[in-house]
N, C-alpha and C. Protein backbone atom coordinates (compact mmCIF):
# COMPACT_ATOMS: atom_id res chain seq x y z
N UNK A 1 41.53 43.60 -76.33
CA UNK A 1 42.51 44.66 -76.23
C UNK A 1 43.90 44.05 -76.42
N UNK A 2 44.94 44.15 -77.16
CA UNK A 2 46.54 44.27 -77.27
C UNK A 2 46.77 44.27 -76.25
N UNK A 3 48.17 43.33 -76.00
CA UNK A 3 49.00 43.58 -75.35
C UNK A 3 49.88 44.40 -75.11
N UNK A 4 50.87 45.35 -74.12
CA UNK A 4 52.02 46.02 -74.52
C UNK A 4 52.71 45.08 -75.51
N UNK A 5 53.17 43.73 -75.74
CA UNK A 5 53.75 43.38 -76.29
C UNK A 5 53.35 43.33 -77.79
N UNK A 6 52.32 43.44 -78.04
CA UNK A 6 51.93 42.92 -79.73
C UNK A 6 51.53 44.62 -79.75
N UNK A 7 51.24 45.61 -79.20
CA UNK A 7 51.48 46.90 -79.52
C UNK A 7 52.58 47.00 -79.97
N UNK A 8 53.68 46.87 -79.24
CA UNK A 8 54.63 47.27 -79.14
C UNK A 8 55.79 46.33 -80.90
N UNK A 9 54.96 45.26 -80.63
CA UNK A 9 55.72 44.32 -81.94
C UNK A 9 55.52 45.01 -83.28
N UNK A 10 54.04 45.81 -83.53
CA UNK A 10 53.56 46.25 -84.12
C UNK A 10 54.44 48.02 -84.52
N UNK A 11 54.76 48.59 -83.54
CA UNK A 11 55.30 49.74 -83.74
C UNK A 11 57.12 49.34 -84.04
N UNK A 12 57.71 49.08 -85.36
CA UNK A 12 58.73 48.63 -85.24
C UNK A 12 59.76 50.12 -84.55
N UNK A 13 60.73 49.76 -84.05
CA UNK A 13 61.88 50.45 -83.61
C UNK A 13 62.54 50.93 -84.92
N UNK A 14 62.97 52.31 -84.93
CA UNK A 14 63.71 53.13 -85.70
C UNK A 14 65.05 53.18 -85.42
N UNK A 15 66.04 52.24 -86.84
CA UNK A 15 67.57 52.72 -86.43
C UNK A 15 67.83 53.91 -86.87
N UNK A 16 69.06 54.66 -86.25
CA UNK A 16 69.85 55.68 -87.17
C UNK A 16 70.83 54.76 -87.64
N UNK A 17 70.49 54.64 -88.95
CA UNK A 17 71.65 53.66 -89.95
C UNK A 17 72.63 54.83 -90.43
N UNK A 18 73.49 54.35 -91.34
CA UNK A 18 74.49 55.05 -91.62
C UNK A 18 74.05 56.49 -92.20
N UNK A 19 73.32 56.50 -93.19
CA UNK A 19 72.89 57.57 -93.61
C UNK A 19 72.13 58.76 -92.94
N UNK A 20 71.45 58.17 -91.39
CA UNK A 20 70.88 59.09 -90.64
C UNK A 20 72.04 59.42 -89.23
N UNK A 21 73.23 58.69 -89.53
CA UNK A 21 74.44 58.82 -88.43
C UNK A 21 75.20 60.19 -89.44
N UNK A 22 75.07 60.01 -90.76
CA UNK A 22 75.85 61.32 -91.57
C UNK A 22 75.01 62.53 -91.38
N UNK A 23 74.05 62.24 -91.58
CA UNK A 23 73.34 63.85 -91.14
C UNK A 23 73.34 64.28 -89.84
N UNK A 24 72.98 63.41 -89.15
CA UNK A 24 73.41 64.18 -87.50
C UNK A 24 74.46 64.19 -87.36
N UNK A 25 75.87 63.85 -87.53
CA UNK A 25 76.81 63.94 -87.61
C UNK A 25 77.71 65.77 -88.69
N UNK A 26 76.73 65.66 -89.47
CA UNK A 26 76.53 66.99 -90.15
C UNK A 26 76.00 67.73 -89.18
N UNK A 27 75.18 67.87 -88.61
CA UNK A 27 74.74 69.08 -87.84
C UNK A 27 75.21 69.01 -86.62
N UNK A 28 76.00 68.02 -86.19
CA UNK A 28 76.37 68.53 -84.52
C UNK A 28 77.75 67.72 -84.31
N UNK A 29 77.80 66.58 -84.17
CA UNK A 29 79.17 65.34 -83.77
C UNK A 29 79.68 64.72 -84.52
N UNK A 30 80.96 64.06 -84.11
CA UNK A 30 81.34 63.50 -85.44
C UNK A 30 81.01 61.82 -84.88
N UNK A 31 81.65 61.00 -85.48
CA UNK A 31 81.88 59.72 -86.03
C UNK A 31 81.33 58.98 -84.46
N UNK A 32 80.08 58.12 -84.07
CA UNK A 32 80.19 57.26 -83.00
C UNK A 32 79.73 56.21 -83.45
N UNK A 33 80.03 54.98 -82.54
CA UNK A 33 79.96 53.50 -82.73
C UNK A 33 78.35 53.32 -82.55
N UNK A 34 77.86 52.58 -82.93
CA UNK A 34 76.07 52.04 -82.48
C UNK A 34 76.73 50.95 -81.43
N UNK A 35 76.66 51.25 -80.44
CA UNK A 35 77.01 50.73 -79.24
C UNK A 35 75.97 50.64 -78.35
N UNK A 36 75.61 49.73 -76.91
CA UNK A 36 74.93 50.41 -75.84
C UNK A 36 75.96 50.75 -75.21
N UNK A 37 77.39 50.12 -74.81
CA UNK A 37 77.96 50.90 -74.40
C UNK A 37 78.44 51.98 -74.39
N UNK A 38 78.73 52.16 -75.98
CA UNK A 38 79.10 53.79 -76.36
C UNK A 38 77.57 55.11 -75.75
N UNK A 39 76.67 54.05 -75.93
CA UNK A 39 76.07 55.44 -75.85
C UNK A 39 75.85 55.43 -74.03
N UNK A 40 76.04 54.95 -73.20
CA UNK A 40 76.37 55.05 -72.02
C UNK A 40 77.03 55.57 -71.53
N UNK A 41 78.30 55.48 -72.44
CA UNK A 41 79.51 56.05 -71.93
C UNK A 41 79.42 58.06 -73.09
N UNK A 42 78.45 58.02 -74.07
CA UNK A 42 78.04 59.43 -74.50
C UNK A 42 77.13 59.87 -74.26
N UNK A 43 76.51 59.47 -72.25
CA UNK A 43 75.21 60.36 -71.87
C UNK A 43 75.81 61.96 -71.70
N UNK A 44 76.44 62.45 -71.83
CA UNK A 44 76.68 63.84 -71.73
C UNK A 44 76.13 64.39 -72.59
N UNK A 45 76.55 63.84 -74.12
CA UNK A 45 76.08 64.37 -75.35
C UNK A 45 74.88 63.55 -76.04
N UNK A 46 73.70 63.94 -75.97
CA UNK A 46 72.34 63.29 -76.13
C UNK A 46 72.52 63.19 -77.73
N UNK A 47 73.23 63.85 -78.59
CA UNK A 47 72.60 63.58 -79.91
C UNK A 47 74.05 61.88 -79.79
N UNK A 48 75.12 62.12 -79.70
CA UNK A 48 75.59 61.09 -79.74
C UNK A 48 75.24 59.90 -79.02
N UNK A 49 74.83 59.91 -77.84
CA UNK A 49 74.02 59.00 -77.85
C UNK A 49 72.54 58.55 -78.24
N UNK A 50 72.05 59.63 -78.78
CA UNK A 50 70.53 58.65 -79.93
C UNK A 50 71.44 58.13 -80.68
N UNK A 51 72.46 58.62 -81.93
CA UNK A 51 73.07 57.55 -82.70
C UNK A 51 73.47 56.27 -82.56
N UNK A 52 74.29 55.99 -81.46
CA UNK A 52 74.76 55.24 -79.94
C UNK A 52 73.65 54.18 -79.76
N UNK A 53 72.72 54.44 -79.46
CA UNK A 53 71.63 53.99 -78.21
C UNK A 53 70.54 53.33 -79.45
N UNK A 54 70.28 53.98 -80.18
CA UNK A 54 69.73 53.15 -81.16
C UNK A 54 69.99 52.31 -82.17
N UNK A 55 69.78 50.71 -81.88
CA UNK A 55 70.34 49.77 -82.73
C UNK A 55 69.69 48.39 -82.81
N UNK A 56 68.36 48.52 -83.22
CA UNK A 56 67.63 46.99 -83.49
C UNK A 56 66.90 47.44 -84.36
N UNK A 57 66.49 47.65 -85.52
CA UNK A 57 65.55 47.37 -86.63
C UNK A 57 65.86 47.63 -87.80
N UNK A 58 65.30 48.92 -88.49
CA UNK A 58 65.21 49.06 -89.91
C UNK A 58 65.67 50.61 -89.97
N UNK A 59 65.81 50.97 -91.22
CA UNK A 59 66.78 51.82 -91.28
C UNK A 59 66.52 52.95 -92.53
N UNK A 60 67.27 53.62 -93.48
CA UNK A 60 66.84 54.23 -94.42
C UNK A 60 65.54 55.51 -94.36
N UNK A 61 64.77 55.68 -95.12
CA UNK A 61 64.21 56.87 -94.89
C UNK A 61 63.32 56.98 -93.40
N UNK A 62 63.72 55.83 -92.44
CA UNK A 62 62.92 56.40 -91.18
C UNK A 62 63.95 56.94 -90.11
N UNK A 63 65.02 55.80 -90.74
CA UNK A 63 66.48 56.21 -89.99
C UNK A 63 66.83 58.07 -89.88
N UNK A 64 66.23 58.80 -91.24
CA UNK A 64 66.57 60.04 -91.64
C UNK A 64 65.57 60.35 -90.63
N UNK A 65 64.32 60.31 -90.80
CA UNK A 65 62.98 60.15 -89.73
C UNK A 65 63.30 61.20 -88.68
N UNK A 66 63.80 59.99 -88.29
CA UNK A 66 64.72 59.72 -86.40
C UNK A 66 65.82 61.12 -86.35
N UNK A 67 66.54 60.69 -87.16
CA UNK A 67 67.51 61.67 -87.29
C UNK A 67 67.08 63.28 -87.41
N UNK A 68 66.12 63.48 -87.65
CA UNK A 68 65.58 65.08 -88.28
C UNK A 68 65.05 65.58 -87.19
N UNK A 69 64.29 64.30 -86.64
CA UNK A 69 63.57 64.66 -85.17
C UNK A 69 64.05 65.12 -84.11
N UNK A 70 65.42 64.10 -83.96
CA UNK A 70 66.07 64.04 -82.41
C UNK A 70 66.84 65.85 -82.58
N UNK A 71 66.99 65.83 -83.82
CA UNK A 71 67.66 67.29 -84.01
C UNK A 71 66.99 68.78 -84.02
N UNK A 72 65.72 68.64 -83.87
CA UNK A 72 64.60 69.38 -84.04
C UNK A 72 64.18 69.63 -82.91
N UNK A 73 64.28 68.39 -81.97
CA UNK A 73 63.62 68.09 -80.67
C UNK A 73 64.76 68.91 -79.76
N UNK A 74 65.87 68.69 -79.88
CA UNK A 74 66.91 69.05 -79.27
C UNK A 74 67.40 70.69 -79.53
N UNK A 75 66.52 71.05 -80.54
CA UNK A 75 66.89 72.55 -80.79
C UNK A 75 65.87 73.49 -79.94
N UNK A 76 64.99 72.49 -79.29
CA UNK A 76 63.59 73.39 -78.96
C UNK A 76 64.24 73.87 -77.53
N UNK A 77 63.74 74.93 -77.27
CA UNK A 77 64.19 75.87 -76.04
C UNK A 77 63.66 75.46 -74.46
N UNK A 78 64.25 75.62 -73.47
CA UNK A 78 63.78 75.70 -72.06
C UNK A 78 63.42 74.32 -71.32
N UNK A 79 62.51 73.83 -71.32
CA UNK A 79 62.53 72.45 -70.32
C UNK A 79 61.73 71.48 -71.45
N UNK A 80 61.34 71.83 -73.07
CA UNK A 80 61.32 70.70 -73.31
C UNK A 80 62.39 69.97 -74.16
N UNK A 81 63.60 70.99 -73.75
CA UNK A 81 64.93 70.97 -74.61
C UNK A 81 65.43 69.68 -73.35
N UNK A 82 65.46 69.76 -72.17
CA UNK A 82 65.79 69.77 -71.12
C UNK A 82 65.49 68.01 -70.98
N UNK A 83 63.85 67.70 -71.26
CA UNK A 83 62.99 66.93 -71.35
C UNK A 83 63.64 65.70 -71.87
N UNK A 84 63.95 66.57 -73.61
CA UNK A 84 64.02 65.38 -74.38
C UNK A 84 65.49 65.55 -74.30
N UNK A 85 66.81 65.71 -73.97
CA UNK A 85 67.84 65.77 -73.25
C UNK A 85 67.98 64.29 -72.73
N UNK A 86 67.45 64.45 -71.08
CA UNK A 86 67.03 63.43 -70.33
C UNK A 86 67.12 62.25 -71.06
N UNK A 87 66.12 62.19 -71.63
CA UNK A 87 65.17 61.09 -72.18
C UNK A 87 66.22 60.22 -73.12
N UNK A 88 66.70 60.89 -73.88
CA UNK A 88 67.89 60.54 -74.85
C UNK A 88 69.25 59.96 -74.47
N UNK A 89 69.53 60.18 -72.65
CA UNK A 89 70.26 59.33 -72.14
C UNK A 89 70.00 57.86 -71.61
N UNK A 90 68.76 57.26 -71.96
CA UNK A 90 68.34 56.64 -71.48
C UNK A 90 68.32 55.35 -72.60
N UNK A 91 68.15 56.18 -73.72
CA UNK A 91 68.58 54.89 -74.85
C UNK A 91 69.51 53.40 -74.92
N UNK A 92 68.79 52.70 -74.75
CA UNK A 92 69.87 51.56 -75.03
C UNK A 92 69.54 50.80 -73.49
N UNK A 93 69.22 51.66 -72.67
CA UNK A 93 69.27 50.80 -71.36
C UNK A 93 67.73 50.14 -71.36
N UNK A 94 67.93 48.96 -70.14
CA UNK A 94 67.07 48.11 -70.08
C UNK A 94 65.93 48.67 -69.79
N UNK A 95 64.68 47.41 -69.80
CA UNK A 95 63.36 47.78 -69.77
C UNK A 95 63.16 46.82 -68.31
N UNK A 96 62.49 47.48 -67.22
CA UNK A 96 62.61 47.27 -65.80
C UNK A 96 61.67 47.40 -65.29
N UNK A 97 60.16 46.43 -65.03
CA UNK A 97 59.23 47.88 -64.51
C UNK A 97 59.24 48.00 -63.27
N UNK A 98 58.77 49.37 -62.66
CA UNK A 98 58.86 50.25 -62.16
C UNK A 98 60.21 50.87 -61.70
N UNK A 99 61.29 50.71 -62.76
CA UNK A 99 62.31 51.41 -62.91
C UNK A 99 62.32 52.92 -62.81
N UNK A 100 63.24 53.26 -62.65
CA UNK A 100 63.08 54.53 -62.60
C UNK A 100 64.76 55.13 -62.97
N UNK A 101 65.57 54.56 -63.20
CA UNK A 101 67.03 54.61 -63.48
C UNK A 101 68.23 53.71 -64.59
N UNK A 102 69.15 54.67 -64.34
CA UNK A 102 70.04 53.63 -66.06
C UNK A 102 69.73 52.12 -65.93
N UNK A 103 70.03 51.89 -64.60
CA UNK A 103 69.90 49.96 -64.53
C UNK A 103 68.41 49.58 -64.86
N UNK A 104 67.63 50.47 -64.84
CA UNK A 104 66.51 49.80 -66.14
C UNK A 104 65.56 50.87 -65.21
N UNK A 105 64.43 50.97 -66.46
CA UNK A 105 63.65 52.17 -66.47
C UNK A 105 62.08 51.07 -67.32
N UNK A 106 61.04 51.63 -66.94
CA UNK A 106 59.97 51.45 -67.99
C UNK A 106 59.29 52.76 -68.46
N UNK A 107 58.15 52.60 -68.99
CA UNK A 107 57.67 53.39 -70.02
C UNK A 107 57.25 55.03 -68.98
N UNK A 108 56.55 54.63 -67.59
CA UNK A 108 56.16 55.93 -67.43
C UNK A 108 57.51 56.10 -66.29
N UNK A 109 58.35 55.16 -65.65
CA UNK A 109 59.44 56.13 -65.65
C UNK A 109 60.36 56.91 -66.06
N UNK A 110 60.46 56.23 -67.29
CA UNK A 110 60.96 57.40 -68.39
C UNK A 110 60.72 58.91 -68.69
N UNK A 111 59.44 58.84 -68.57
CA UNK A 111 58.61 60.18 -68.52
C UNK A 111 58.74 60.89 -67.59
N UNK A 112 58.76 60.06 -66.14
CA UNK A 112 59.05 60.70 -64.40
C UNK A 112 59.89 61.36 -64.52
N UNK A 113 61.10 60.74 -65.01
CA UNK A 113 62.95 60.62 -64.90
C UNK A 113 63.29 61.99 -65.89
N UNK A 114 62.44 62.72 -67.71
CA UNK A 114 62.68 63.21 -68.24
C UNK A 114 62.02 64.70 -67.50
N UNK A 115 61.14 64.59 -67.41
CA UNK A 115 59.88 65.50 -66.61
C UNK A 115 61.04 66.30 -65.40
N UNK A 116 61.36 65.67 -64.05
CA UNK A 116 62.03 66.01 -63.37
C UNK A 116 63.14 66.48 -63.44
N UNK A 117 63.73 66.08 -64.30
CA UNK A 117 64.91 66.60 -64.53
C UNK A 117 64.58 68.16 -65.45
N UNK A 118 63.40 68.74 -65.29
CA UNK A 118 63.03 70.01 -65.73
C UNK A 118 62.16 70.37 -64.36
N UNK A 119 62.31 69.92 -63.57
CA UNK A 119 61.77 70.35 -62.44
C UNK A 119 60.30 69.81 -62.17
N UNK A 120 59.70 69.22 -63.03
CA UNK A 120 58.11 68.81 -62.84
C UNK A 120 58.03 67.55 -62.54
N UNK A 121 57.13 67.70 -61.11
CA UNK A 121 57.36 66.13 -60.60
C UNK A 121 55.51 65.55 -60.93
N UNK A 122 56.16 64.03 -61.53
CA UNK A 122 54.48 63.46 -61.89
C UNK A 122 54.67 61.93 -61.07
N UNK A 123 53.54 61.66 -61.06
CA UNK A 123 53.02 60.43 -60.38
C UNK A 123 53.71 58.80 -61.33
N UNK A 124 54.19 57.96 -60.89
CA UNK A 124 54.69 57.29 -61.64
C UNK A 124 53.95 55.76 -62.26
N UNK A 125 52.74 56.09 -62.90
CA UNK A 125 51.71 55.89 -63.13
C UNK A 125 50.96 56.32 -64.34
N UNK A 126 50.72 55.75 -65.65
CA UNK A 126 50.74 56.18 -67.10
C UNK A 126 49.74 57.33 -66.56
N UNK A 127 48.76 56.76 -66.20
CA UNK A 127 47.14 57.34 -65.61
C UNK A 127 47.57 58.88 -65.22
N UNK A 128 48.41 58.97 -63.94
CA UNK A 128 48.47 60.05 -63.22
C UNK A 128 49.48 61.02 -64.43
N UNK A 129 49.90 60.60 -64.83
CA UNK A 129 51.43 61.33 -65.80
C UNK A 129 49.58 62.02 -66.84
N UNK A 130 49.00 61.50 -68.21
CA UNK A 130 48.25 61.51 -68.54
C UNK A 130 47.38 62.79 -68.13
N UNK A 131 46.71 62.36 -67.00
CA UNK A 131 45.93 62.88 -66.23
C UNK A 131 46.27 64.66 -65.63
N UNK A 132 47.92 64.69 -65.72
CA UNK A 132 48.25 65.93 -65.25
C UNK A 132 48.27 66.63 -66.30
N UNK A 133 48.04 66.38 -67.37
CA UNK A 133 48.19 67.35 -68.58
C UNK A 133 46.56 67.69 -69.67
N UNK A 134 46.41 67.95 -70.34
CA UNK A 134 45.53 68.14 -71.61
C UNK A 134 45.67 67.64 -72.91
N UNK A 135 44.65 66.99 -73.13
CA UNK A 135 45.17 66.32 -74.31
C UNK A 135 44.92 67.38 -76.08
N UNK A 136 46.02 66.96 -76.54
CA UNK A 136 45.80 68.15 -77.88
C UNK A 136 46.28 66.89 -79.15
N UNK A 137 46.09 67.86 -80.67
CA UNK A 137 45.70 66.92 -81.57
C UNK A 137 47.56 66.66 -82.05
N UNK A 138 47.57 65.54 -82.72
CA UNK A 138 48.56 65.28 -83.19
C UNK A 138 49.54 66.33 -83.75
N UNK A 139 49.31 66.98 -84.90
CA UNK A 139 49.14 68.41 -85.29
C UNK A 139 50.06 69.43 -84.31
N UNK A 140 49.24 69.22 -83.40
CA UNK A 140 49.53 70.35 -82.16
C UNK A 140 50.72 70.12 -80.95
N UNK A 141 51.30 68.83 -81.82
CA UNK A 141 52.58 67.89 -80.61
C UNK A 141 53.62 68.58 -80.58
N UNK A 142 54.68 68.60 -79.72
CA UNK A 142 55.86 69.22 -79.49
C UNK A 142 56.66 68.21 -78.81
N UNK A 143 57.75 68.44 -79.18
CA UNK A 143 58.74 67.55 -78.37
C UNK A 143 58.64 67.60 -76.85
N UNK A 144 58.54 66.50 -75.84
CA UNK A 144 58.49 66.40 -74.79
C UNK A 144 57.17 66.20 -74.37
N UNK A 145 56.01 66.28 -75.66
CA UNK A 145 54.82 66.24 -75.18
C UNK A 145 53.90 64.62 -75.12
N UNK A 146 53.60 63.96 -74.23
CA UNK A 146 52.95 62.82 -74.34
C UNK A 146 52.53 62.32 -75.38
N UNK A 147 52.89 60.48 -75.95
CA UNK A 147 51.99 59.72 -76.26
C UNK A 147 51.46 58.49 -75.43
N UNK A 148 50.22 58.37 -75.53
CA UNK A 148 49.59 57.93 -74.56
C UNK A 148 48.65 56.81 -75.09
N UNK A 149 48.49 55.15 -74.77
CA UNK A 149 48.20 54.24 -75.58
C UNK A 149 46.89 54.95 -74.89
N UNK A 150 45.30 54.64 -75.85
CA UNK A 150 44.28 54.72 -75.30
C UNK A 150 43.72 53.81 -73.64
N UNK A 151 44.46 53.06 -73.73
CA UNK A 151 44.07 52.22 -72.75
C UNK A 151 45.38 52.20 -71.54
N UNK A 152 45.96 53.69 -71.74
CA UNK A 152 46.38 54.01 -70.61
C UNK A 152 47.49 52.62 -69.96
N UNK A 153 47.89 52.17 -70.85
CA UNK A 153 48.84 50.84 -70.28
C UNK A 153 51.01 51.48 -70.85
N UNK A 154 49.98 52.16 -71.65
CA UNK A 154 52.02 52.36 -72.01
C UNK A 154 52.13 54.10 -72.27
N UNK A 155 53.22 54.45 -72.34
CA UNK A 155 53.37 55.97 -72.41
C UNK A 155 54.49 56.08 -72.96
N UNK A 156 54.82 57.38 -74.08
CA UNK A 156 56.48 57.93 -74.68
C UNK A 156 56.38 58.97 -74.31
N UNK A 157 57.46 59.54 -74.87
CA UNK A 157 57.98 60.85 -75.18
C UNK A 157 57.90 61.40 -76.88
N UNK A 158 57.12 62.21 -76.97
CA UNK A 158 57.09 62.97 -78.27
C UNK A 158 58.40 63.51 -78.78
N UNK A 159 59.36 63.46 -80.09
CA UNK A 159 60.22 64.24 -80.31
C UNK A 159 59.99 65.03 -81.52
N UNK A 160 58.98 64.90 -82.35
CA UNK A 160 58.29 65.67 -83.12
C UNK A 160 58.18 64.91 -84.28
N UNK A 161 57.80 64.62 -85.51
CA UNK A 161 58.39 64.15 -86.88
C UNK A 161 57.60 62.92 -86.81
N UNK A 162 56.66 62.66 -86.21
CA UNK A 162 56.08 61.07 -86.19
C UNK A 162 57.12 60.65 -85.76
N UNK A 163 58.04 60.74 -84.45
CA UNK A 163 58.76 59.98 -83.83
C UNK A 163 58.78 59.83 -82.26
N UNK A 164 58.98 59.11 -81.49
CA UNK A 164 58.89 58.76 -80.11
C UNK A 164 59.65 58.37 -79.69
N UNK A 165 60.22 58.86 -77.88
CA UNK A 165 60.86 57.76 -77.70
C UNK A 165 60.30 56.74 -76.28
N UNK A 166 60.41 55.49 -76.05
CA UNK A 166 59.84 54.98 -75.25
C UNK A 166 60.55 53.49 -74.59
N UNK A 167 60.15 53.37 -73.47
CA UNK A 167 60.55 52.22 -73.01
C UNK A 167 59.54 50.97 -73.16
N UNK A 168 59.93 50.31 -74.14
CA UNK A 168 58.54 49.79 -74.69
C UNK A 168 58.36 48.33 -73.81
N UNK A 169 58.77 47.45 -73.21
CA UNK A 169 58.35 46.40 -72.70
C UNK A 169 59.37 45.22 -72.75
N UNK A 170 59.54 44.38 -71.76
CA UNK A 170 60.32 43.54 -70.89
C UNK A 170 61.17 43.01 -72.17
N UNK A 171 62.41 42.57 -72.35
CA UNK A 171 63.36 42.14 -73.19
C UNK A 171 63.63 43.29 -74.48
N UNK A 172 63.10 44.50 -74.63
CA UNK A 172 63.28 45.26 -74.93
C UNK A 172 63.78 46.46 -74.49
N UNK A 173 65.31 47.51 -74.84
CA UNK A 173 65.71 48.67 -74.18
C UNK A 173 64.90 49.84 -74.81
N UNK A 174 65.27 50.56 -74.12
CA UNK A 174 64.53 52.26 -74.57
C UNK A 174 65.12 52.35 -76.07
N UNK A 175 63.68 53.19 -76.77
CA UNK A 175 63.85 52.90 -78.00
C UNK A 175 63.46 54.10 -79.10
N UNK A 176 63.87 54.63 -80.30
CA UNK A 176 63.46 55.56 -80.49
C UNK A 176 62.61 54.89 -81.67
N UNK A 177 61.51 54.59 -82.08
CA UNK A 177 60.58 54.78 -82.92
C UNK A 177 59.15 55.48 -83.36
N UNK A 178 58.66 54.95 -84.50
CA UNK A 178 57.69 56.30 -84.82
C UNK A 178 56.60 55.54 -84.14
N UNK A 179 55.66 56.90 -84.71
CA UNK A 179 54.56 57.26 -83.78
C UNK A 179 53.50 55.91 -83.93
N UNK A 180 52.92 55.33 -82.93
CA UNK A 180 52.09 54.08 -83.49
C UNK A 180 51.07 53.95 -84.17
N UNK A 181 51.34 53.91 -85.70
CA UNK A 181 50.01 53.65 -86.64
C UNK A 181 49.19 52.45 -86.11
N UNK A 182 47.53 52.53 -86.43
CA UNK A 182 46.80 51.38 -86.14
C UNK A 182 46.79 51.03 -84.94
N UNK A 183 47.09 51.80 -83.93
CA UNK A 183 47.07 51.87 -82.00
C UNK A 183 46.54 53.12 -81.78
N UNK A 184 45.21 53.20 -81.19
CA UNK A 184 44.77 53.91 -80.51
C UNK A 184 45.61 54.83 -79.40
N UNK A 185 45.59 56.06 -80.01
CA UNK A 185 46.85 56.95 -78.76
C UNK A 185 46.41 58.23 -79.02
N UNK A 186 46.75 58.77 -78.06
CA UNK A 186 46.23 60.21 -77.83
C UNK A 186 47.73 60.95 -77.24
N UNK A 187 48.07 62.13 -77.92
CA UNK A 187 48.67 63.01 -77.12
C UNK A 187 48.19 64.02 -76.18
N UNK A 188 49.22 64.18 -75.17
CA UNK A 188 49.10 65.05 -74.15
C UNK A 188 50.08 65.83 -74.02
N UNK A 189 49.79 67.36 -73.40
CA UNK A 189 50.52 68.41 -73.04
C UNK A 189 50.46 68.94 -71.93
N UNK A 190 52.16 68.80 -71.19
CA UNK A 190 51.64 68.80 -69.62
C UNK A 190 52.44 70.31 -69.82
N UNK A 191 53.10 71.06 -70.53
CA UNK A 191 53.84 72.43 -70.72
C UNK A 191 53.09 73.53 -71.53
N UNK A 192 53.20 74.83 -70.80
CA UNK A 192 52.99 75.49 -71.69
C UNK A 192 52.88 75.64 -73.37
């Protein structure tokens, strides 16, 4: 079985490079720095900080990817608007485990931390998070809705578009990339 780490090496991280900072920038904000600080200091405004908050890999048509998603994800109504909100302030900050806050967070507190802040409280535990919901087909994903490694060791946040976001593992911050090809994962739906 993989490690979180060679999972995780394997699923590269998605920048918003320049060209995916102009289109979201087209549909909602203007001009921000790829900062962690900037996007720390732009947790109010979640799309400026995904631009912000994401800044280690590759770029170009996944960068757009990212960009189509977080904007899609963020248009969706009621608590999984709410969800992936949350979740999007969290970018850029450290990877901590059993974090549960900006000074560092891991994978299923992330999920705790996005979840609650819509009022639904889960166990902070991939297993129990998992376990409270139903699992449905890729197809059938929605923003805010679980990805879940088969072996129950790591967990994201769905934002729709073959994209995720997640706290992927130690020397790594919260991160927005796509969905993990060639890793066994299952989504889950803990919402209507």
């Amino acid at each position: 079985m993989p490690t979180n780490s060679a999972i995780a090496a394997e699923a590269a991280p998605v920048v918003l490079v320049a060209a995916a900072e102009q289109h979201l920038q087209s549909l909602t904000v203007g001009a921000t720095s790829a900062s962690s600080s900037d996007s720390r200091r732009d947790r109010d405004d979640p799309v400026a900080g995904a631009i912000a908050g994401v800044i280690s890999a590759q770029g170009g048509a996944a960068g757009q990817q990212a960009a189509t998603a977080i904007t899609a994800a963020l248009s969706a109504s009621g608590p999984r608007q709410q969800i992936v909100a949350t979740a999007l302030t969290y970018l850029g900050d450290p990877y901590v485990l059993d974090g549960t806050s900006h000074d560092g967070i891991d994978c299923s507190g992330l999920v705790l931390e996005a979840y609650a802040s819509a009022g639904i409280q889960l166990g902070h535990l991939v297993h129990l998070q998992d376990d409270a919901g139903t699992r449905i087909s890729e197809a059938d994903a929605q923003p805010g809705d679980l990805v879940v490694f088969d072996d129950e060791e790591h967990i994201g946040l769905y934002l729709g578009g073959g994209v995720l976001i997640q706290a992927p593992d130690v020397g790594r911050p919260v991160e927005i990339t796509t969905v993990w090809q060639g890793v066994p994962h299952h989504f889950t739906r803990l919402l209507p």
